[in-house]
N, C-alpha and C. Protein backbone atom coordinates (compact mmCIF):
# COMPACT_ATOMS: atom_id res chain seq x y z
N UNK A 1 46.91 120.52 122.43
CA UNK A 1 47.38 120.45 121.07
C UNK A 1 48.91 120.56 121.02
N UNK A 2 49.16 121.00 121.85
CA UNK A 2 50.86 121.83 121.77
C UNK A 2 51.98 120.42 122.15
N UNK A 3 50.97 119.77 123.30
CA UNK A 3 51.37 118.69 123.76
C UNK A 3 51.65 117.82 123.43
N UNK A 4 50.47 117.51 122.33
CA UNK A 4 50.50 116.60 121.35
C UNK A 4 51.59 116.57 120.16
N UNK A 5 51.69 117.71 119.43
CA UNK A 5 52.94 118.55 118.66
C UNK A 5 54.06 118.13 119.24
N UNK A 6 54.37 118.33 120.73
CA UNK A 6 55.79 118.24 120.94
C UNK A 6 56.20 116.35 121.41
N UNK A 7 54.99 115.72 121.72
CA UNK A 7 55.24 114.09 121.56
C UNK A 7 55.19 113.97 120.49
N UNK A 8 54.70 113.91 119.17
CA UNK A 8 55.11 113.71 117.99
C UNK A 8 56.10 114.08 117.44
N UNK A 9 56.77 115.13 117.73
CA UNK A 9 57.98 116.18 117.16
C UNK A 9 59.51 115.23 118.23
N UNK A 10 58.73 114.56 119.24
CA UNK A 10 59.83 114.17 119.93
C UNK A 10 59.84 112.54 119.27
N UNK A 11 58.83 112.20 119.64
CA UNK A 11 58.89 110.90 118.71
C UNK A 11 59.66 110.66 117.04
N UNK A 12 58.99 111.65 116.65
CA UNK A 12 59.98 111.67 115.12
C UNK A 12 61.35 111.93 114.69
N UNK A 13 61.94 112.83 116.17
CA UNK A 13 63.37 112.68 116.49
C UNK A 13 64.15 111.78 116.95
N UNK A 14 63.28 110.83 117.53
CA UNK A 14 63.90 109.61 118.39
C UNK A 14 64.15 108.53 117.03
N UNK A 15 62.91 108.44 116.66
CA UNK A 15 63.10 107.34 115.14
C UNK A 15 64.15 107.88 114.23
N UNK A 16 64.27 109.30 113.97
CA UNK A 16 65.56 109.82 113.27
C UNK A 16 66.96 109.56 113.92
N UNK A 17 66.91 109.34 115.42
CA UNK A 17 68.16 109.27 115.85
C UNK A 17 68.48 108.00 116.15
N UNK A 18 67.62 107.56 116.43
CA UNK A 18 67.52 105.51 116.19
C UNK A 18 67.74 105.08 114.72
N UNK A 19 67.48 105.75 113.36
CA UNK A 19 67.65 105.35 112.51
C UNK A 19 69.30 105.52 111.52
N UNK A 20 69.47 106.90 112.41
CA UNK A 20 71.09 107.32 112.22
C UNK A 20 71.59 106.29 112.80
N UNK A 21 71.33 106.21 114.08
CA UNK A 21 72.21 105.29 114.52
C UNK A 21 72.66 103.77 113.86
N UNK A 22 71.51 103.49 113.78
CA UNK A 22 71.66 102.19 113.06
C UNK A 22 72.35 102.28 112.22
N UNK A 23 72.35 102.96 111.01
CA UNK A 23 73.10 103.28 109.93
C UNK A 23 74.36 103.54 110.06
N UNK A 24 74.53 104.44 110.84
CA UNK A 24 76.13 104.24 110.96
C UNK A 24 76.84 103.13 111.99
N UNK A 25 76.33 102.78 112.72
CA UNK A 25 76.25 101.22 113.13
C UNK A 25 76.62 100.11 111.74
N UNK A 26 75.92 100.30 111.43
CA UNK A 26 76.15 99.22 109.67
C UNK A 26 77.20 99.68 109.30
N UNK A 27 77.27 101.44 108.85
CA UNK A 27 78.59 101.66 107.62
C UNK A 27 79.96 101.45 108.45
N UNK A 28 79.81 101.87 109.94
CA UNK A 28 80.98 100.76 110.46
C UNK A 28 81.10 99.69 110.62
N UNK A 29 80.48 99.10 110.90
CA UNK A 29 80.67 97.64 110.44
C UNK A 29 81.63 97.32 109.47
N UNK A 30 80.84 97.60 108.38
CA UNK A 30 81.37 97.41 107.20
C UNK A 30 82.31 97.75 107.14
N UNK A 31 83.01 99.19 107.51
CA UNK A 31 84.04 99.42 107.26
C UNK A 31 85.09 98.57 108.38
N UNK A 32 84.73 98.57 109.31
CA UNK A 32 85.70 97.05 110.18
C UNK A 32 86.22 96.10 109.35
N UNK A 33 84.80 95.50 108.97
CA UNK A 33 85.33 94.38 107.72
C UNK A 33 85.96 94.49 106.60
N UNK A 34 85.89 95.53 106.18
CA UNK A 34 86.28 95.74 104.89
C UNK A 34 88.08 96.22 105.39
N UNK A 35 88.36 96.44 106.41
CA UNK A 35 89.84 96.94 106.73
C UNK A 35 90.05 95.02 107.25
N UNK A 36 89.79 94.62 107.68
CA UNK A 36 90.01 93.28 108.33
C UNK A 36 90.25 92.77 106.79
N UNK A 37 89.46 92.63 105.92
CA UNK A 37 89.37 91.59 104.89
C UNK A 37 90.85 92.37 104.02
N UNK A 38 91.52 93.63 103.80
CA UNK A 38 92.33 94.41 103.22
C UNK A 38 93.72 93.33 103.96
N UNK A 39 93.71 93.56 105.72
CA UNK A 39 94.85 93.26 106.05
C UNK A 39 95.44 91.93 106.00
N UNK A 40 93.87 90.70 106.14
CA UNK A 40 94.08 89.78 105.30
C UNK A 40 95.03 89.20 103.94
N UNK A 41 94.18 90.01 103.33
CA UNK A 41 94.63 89.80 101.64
C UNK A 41 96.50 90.44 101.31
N UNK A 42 96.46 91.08 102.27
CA UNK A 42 97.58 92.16 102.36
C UNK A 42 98.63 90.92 103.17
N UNK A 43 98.35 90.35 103.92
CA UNK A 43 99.22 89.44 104.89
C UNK A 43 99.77 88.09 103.52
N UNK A 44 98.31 87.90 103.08
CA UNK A 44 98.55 86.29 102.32
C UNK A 44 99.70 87.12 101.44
N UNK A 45 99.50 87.83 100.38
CA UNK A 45 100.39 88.38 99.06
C UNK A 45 101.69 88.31 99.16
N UNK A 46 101.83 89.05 100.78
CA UNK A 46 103.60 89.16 101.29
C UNK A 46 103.83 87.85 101.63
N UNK A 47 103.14 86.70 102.35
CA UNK A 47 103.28 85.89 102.37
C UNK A 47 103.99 85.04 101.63
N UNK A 48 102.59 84.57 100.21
CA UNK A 48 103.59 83.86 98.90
C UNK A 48 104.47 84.94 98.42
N UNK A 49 104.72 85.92 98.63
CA UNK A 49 105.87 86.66 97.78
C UNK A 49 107.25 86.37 98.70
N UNK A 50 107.27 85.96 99.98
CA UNK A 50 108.29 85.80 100.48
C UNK A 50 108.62 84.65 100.00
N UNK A 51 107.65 83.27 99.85
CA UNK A 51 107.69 81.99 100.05
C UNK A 51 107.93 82.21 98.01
N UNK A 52 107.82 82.83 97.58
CA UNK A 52 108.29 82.77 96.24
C UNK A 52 109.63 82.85 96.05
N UNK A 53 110.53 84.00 96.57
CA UNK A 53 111.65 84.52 96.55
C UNK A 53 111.92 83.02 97.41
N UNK A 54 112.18 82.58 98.31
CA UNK A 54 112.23 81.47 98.87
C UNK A 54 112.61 80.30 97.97
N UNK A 55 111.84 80.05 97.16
CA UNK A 55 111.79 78.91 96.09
C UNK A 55 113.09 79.77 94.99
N UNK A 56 112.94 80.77 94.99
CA UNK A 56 113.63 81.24 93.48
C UNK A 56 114.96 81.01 94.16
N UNK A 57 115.45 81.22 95.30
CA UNK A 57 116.31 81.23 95.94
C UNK A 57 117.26 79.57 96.08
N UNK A 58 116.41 78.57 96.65
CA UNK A 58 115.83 77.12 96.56
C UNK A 58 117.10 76.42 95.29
N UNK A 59 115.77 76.83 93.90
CA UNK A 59 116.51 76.62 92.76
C UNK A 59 117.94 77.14 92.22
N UNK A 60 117.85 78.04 92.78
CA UNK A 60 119.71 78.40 92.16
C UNK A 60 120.65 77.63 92.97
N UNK A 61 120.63 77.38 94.18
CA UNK A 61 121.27 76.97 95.04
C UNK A 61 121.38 75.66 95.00
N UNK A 62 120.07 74.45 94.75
CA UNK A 62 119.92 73.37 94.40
C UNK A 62 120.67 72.69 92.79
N UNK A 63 120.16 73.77 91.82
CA UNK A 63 121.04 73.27 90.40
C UNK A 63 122.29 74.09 90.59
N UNK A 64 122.27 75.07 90.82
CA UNK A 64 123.45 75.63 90.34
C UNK A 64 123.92 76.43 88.83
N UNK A 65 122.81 77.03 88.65
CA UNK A 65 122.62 77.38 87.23
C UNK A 65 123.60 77.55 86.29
N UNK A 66 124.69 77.77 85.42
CA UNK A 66 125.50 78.56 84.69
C UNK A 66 124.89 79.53 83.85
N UNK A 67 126.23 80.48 83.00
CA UNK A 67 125.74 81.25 82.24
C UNK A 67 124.65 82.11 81.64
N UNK A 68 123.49 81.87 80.75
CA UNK A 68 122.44 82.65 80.66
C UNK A 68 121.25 81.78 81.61
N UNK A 69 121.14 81.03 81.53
CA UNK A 69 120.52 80.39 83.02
C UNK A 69 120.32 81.06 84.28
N UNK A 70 121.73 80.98 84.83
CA UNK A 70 121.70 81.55 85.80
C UNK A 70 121.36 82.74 85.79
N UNK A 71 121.68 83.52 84.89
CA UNK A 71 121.13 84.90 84.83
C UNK A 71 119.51 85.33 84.55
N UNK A 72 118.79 84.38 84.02
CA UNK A 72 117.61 84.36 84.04
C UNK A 72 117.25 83.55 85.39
N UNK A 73 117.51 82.94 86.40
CA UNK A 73 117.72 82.98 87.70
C UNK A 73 117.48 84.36 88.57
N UNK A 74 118.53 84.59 88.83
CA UNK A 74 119.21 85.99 89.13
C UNK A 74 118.10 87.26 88.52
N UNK A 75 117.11 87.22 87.54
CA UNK A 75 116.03 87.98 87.11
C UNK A 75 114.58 87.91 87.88
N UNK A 76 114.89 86.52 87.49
CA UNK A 76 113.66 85.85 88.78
C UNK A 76 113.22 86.51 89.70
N UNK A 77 114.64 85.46 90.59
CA UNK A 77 114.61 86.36 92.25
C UNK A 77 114.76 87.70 92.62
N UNK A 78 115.42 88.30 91.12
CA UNK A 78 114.93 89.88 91.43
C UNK A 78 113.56 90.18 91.29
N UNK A 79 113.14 89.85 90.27
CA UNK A 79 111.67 90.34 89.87
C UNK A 79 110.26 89.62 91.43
N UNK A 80 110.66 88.62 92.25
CA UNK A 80 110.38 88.38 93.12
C UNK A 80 110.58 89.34 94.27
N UNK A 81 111.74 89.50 94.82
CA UNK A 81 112.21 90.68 95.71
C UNK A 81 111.66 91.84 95.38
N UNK A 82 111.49 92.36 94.52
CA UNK A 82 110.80 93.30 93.89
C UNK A 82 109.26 93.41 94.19
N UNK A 83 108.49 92.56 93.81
CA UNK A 83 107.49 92.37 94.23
C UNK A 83 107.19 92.13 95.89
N UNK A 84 108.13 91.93 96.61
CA UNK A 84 107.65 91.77 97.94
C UNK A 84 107.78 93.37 97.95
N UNK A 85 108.97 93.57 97.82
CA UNK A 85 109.12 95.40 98.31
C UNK A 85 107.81 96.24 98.20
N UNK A 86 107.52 96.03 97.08
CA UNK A 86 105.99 96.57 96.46
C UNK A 86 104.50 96.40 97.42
N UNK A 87 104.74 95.00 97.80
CA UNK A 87 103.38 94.72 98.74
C UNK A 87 103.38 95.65 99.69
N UNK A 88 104.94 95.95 100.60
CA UNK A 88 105.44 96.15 101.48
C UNK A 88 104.59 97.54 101.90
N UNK A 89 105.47 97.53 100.34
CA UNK A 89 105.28 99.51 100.55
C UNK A 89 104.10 100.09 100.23
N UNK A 90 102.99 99.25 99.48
CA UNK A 90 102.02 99.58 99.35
C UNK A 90 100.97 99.24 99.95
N UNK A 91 101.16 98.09 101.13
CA UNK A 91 100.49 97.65 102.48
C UNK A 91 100.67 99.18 103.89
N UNK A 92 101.49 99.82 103.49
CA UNK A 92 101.65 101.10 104.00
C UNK A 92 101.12 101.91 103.76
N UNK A 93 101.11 101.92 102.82
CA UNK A 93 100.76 103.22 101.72
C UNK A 93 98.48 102.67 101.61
N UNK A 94 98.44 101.72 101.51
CA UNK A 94 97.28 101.43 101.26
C UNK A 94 95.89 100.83 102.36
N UNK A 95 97.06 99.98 102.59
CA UNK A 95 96.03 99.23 103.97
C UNK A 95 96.03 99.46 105.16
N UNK A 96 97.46 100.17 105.38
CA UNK A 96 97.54 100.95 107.26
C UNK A 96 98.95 101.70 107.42
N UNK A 97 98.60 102.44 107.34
CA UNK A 97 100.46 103.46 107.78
C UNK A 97 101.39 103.05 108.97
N UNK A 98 100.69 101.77 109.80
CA UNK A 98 100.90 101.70 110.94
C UNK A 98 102.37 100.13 110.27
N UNK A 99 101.88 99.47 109.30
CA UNK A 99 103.12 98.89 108.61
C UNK A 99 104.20 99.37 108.24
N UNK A 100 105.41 98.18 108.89
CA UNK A 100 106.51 99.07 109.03
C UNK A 100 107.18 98.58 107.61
N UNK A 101 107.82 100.00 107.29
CA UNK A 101 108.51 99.80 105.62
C UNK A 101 109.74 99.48 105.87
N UNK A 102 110.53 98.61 105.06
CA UNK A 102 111.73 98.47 105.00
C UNK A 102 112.62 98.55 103.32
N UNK A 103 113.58 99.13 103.54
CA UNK A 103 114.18 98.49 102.30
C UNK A 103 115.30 97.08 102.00
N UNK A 104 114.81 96.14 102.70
CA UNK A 104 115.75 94.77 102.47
C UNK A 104 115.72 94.61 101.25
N UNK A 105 114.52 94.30 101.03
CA UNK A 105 114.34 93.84 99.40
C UNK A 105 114.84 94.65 98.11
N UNK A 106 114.35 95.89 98.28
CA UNK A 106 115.57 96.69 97.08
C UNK A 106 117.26 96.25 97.46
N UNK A 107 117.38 96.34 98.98
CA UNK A 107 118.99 96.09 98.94
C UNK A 107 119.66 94.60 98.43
N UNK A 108 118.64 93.26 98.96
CA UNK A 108 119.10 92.10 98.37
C UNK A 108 118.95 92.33 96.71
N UNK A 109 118.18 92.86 96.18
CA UNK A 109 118.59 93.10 95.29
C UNK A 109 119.47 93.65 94.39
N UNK A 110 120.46 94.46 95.47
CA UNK A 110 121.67 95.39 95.00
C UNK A 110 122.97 94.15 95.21
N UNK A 111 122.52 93.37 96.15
CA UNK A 111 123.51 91.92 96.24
C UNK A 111 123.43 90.93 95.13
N UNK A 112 121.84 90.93 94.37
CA UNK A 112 122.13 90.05 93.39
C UNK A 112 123.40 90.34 92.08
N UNK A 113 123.40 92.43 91.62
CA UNK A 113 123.66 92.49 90.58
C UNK A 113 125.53 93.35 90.82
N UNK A 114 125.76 93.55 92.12
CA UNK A 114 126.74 94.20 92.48
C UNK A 114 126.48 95.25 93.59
N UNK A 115 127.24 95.46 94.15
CA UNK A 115 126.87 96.57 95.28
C UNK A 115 128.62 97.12 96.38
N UNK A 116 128.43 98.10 96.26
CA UNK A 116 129.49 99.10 97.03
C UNK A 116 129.14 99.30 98.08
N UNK A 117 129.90 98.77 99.00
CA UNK A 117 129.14 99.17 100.38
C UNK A 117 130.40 100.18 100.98
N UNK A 118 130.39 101.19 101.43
CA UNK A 118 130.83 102.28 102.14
C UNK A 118 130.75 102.79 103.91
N UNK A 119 131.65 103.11 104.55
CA UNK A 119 131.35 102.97 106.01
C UNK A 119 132.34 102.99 106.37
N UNK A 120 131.79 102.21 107.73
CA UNK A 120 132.33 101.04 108.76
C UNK A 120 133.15 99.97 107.96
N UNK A 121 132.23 99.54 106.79
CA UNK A 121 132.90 98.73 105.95
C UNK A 121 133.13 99.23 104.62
N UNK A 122 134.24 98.89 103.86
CA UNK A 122 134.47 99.31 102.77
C UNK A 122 134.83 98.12 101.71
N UNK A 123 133.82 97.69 101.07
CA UNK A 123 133.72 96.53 100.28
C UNK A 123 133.09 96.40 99.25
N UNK A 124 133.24 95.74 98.30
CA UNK A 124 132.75 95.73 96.94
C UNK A 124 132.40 94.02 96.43
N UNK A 125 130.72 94.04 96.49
CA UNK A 125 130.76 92.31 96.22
C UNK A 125 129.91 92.67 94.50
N UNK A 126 130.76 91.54 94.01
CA UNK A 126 130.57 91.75 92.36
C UNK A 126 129.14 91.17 92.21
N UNK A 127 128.69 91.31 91.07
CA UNK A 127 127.70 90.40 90.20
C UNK A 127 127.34 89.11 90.42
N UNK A 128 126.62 88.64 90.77
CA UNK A 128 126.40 86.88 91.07
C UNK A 128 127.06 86.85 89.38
N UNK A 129 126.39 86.73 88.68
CA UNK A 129 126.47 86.26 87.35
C UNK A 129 128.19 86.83 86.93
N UNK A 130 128.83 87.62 87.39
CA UNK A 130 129.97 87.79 86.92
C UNK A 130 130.56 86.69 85.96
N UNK A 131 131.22 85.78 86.71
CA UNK A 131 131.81 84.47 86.18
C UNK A 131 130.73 83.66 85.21
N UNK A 132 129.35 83.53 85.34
CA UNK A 132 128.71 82.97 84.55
C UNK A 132 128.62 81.85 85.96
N UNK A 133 128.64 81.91 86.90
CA UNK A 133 128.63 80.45 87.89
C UNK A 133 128.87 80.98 89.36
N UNK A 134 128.08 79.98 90.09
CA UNK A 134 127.80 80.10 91.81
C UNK A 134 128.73 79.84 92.43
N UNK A 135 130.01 80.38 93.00
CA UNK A 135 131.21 80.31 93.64
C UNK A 135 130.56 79.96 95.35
N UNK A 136 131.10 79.49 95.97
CA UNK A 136 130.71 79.21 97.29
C UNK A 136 130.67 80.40 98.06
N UNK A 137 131.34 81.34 98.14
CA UNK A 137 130.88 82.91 98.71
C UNK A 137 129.38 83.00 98.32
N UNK A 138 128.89 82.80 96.66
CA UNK A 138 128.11 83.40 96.54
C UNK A 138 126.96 82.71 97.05
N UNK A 139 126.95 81.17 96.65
CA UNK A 139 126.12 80.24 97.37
C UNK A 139 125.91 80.77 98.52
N UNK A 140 126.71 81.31 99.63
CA UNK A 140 126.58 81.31 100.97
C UNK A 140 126.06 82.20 101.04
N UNK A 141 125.80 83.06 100.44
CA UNK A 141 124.82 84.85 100.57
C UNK A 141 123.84 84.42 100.08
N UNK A 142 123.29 83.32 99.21
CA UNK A 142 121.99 82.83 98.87
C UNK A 142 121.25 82.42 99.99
N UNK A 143 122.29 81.45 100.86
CA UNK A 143 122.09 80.75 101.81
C UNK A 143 121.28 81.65 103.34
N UNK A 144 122.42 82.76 103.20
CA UNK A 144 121.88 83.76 103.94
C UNK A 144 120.71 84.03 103.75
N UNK A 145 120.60 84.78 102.60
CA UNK A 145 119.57 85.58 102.56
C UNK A 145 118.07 84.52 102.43
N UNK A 146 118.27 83.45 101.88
CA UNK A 146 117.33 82.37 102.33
C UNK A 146 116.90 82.16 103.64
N UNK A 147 117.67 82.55 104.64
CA UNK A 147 117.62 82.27 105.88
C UNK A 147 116.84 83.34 106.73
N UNK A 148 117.00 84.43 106.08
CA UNK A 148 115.97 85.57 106.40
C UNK A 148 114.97 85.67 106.23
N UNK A 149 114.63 85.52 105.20
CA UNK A 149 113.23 85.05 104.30
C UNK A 149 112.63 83.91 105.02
N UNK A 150 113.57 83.05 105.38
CA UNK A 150 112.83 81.52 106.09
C UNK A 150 112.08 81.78 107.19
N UNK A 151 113.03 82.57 108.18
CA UNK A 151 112.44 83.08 109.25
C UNK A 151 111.42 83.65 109.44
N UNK A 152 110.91 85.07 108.60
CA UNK A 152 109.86 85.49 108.85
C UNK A 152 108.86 84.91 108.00
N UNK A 153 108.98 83.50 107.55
CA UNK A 153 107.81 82.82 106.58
C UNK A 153 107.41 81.92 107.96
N UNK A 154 108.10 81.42 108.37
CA UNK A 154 108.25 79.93 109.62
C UNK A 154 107.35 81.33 110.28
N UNK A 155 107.35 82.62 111.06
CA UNK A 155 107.20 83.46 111.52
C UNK A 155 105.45 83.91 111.24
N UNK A 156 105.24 83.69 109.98
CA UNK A 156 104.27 84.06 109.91
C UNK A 156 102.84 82.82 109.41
N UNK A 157 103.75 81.70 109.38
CA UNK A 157 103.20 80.57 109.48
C UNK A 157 101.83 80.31 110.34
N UNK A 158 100.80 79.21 110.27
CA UNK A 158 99.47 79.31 111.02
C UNK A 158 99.70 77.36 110.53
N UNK A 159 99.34 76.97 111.52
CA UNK A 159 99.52 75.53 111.25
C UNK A 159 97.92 74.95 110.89
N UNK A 160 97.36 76.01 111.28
CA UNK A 160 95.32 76.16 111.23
C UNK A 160 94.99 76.28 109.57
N UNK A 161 95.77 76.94 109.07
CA UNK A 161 95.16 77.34 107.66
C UNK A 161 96.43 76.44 106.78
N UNK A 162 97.46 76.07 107.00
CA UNK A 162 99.02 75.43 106.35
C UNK A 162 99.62 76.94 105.46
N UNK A 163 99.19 77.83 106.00
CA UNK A 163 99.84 79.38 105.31
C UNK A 163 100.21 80.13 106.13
N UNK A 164 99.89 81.43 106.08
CA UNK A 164 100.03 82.53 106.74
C UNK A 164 99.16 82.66 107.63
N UNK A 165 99.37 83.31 108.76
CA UNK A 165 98.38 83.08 109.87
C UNK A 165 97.55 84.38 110.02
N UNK A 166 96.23 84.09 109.72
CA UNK A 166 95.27 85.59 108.85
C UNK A 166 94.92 86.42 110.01
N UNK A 167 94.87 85.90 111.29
CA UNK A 167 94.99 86.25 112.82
C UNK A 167 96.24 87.35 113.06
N UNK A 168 96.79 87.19 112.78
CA UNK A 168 97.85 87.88 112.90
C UNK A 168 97.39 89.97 113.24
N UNK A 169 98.61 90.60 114.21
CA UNK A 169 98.74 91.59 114.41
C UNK A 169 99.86 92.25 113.98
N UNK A 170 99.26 93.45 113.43
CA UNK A 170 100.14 94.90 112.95
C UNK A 170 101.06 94.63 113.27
N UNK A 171 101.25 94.55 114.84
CA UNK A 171 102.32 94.43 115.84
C UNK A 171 103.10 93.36 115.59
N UNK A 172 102.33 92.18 115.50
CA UNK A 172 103.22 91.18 115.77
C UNK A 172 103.90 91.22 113.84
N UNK A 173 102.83 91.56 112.84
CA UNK A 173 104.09 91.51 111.61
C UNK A 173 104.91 92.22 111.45
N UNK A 174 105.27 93.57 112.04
CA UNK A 174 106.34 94.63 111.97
C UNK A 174 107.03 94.35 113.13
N UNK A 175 107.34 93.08 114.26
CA UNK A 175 108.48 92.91 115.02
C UNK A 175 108.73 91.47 113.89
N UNK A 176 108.15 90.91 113.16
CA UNK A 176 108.62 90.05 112.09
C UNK A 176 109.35 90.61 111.19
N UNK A 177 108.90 91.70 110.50
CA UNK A 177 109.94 92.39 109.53
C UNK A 177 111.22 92.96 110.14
N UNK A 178 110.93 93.82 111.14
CA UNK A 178 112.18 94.29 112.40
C UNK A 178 113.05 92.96 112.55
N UNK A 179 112.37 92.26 112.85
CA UNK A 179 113.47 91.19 113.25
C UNK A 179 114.11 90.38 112.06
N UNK A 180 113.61 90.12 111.36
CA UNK A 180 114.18 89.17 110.03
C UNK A 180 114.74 90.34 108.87
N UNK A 181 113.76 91.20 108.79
CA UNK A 181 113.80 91.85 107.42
C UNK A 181 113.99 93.46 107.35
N UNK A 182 114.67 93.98 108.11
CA UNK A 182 115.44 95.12 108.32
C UNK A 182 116.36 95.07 108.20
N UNK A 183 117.34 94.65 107.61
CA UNK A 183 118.87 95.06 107.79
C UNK A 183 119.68 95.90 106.95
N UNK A 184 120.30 96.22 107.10
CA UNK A 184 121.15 97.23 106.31
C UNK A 184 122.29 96.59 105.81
N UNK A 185 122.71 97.05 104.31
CA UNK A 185 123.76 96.18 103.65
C UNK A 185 124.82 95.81 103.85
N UNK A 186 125.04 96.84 105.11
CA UNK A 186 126.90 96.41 105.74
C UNK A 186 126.27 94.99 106.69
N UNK A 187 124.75 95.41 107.40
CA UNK A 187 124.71 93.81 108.02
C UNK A 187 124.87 92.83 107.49
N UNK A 188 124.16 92.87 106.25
CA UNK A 188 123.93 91.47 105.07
C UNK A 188 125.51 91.28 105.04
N UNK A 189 126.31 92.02 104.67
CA UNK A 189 127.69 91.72 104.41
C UNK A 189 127.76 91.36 105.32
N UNK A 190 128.15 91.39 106.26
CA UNK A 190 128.47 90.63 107.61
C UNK A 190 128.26 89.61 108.09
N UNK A 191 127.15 89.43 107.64
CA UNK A 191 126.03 87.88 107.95
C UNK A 191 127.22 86.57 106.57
N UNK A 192 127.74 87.30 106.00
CA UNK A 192 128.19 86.05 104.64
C UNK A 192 129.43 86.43 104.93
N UNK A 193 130.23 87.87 104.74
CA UNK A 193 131.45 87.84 103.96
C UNK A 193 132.40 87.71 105.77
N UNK A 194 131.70 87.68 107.09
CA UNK A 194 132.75 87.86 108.12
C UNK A 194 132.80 86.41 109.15
């Protein structure tokens, strides 16, 4: 009888531990996918948000806006830059800590409206919109900073999907941001005004 008791008692532990298993077998799963499908969605967003700022960038440079134009321009591509910063920081904050944060995007944005730079260098670049119009200095810091943006878009490019490449590693998008989209504002100055 006892015998019997302890093959049943062992049997009903095995199906309990075969059935745990399984189960958490599944809820990882799921949770694999469900972090895969995050870093996805998280890759495309920064994606068009670069390739947005890109275009906003595009258009000023192409017409040449004046006056309140241009300044609703100049809102744009902030409110664009802005929004990448945001993915950025909240692809950190949300989808993996292991994404590296930068502040480019708040700083090109301190280039659209004026900015003091202090240091090494000691310089003061005014307002795009100052004059009401795109002076060739300023064109050329568009140009720049277009060129940064280009890079880590060309960078994160997939010729498989005509977008962002959904394959992509942690690794390989934070030596994309490191490399294109880290810089510090005395660099940006440097990159246009030297």
């Amino acid at each position: 009888m006892r015998q019997k008791l302890l093959k049943g008692s062992l049997w009903v532990a095995g199906v309990v531990v075969l059935t745990l298993s399984i189960f958490s077998y599944i809820y990882y799963y799921q949770d694999v996918q469900e972090e895969k499908k995050e870093w996805k969605s998280f890759v495309n967003h920064f994606y068009f948000s670069v390739e947005r700022s890109i275009r906003s960038i595009d258009a000023m440079v192409e017409h040449k806006p004046q006056d309140e134009v241009l300044k609703e321009h100049i809102k744009r591509l902030n409110q664009e830059l802005l929004k990448a910063d945001v993915i950025l920081e909240d692809g950190n904050y949300y989808v993996n800590d292991l994404i590296t944060k930068t502040n480019y995007f708040q700083d090109l944005t301190l280039f659209l409206y004026g900015i003091n730079l202090r240091g090494d260098i000691d310089a003061e670049v005014p307002p795009l919109a100052e004059d009401d119009r795109l002076d060739e200095q300023e064109l050329k810091l568009l140009r720049t900073l277009k060129g940064h943006l280009s890079e880590a878009k060309r960078e994160m490019y997939s010729k498989e999907t005509g977008q962002e490449n959904p394959d992509m590693t942690i690794s390989a998008f934070n030596q994309i941001v490191e490399r294109h989209l880290d810089r510090f504002p005395n660099e940006i100055y440097l990159d246009v005004y030297k």
